[in-house]
C-alpha atoms as a PDB file:
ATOM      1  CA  UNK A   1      10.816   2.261  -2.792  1.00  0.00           C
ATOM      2  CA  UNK A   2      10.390  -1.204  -4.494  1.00  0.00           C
ATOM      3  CA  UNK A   3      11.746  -3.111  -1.295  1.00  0.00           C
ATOM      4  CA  UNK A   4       8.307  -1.141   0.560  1.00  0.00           C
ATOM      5  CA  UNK A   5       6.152  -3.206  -1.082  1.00  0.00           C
ATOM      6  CA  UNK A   6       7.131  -6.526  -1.763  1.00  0.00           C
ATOM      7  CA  UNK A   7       5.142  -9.984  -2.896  1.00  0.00           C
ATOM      8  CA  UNK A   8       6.065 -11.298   0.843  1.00  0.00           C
ATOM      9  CA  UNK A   9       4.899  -8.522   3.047  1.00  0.00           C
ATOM     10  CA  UNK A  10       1.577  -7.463   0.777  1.00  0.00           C
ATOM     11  CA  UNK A  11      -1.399  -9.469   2.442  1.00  0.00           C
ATOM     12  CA  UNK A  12      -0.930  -8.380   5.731  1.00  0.00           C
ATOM     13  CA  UNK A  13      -0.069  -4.718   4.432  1.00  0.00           C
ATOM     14  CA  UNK A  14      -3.137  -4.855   1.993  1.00  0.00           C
ATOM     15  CA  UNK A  15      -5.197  -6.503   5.104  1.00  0.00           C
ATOM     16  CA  UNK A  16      -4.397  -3.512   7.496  1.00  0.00           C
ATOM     17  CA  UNK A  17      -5.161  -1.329   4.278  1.00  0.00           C
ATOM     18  CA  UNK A  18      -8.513  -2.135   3.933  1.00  0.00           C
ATOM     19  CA  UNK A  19      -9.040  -2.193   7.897  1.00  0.00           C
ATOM     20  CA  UNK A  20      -8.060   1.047   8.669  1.00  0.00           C
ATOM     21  CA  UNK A  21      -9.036   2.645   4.673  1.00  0.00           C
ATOM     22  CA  UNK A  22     -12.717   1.202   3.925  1.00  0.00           C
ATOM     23  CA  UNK A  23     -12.630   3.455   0.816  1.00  0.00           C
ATOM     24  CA  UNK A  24      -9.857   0.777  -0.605  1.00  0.00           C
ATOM     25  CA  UNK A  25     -10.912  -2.251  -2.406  1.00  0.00           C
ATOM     26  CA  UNK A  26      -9.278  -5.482  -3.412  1.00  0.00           C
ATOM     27  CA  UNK A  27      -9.223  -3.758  -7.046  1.00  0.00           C
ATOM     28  CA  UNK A  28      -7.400  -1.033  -5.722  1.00  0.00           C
ATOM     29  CA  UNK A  29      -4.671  -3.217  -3.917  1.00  0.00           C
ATOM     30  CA  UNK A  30      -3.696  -5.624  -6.878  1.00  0.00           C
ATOM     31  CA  UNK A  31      -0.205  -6.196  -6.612  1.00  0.00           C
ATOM     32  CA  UNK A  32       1.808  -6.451  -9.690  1.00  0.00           C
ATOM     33  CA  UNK A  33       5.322  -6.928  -9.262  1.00  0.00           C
ATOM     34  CA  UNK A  34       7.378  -4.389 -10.909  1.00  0.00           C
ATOM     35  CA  UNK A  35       4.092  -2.231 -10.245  1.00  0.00           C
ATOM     36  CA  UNK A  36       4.838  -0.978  -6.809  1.00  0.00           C
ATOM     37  CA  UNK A  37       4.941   2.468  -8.070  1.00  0.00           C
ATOM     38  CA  UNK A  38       2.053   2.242  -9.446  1.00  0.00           C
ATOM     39  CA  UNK A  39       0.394   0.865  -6.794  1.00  0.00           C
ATOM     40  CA  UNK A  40       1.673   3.631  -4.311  1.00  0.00           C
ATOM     41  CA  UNK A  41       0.195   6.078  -7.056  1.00  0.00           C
ATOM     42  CA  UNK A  42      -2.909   4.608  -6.024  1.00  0.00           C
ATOM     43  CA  UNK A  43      -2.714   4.589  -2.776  1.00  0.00           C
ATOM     44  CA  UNK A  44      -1.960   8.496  -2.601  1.00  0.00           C
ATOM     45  CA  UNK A  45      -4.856   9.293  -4.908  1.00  0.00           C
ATOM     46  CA  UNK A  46      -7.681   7.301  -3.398  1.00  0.00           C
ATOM     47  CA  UNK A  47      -6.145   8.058   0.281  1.00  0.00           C
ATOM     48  CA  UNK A  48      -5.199  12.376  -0.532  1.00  0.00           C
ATOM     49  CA  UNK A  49      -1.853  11.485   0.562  1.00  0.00           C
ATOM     50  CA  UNK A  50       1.816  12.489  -0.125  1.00  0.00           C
ATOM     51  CA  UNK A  51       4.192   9.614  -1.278  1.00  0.00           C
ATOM     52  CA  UNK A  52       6.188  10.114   1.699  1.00  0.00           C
ATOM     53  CA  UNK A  53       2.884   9.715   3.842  1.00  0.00           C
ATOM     54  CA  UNK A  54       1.840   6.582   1.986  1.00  0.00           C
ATOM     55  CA  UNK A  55       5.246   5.046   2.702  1.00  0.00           C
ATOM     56  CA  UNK A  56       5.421   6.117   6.247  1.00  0.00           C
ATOM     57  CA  UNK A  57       1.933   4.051   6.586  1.00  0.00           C
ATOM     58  CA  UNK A  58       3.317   1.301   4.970  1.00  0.00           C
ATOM     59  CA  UNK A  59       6.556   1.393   6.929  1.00  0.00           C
ATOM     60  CA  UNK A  60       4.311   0.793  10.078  1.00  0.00           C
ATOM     61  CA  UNK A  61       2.172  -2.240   8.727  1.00  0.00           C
ATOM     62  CA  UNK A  62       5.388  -3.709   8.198  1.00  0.00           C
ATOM     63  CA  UNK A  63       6.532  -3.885  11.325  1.00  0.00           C
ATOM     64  CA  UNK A  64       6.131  -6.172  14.409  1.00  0.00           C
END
């Protein structure tokens, strides 16, 4: 799961976060490396989403 979220790819995933989530804030979305976890944790409590739903989101920021 680390390789997900990665200090590389988290603007533009963060960016398309907030676009699409407007209940996420910048304090929500800090990236912490070594944190990813925790950051997913996040992500599936503010959004009401399963981990495997958060990382399927993810999965399609990330690509081009």
């Amino acid at each position: 799961m680390s390789t997900l979220i990665t200090s590389d790819n988290w603007d533009e995933i963060k960016n398309k976060l907030i676009e699409n989530h407007s209940i996420l804030t910048d304090k929500n979305l800090t990236y912490e490396e070594g944190k990813e976890e925790k950051l997913l944790a996040t992500l599936q409590r503010k959004l009401g989403k399963s981990k495997k739903e958060v990382s399927a989101m993810i999965r399609g920021y990330t690509k081009h």
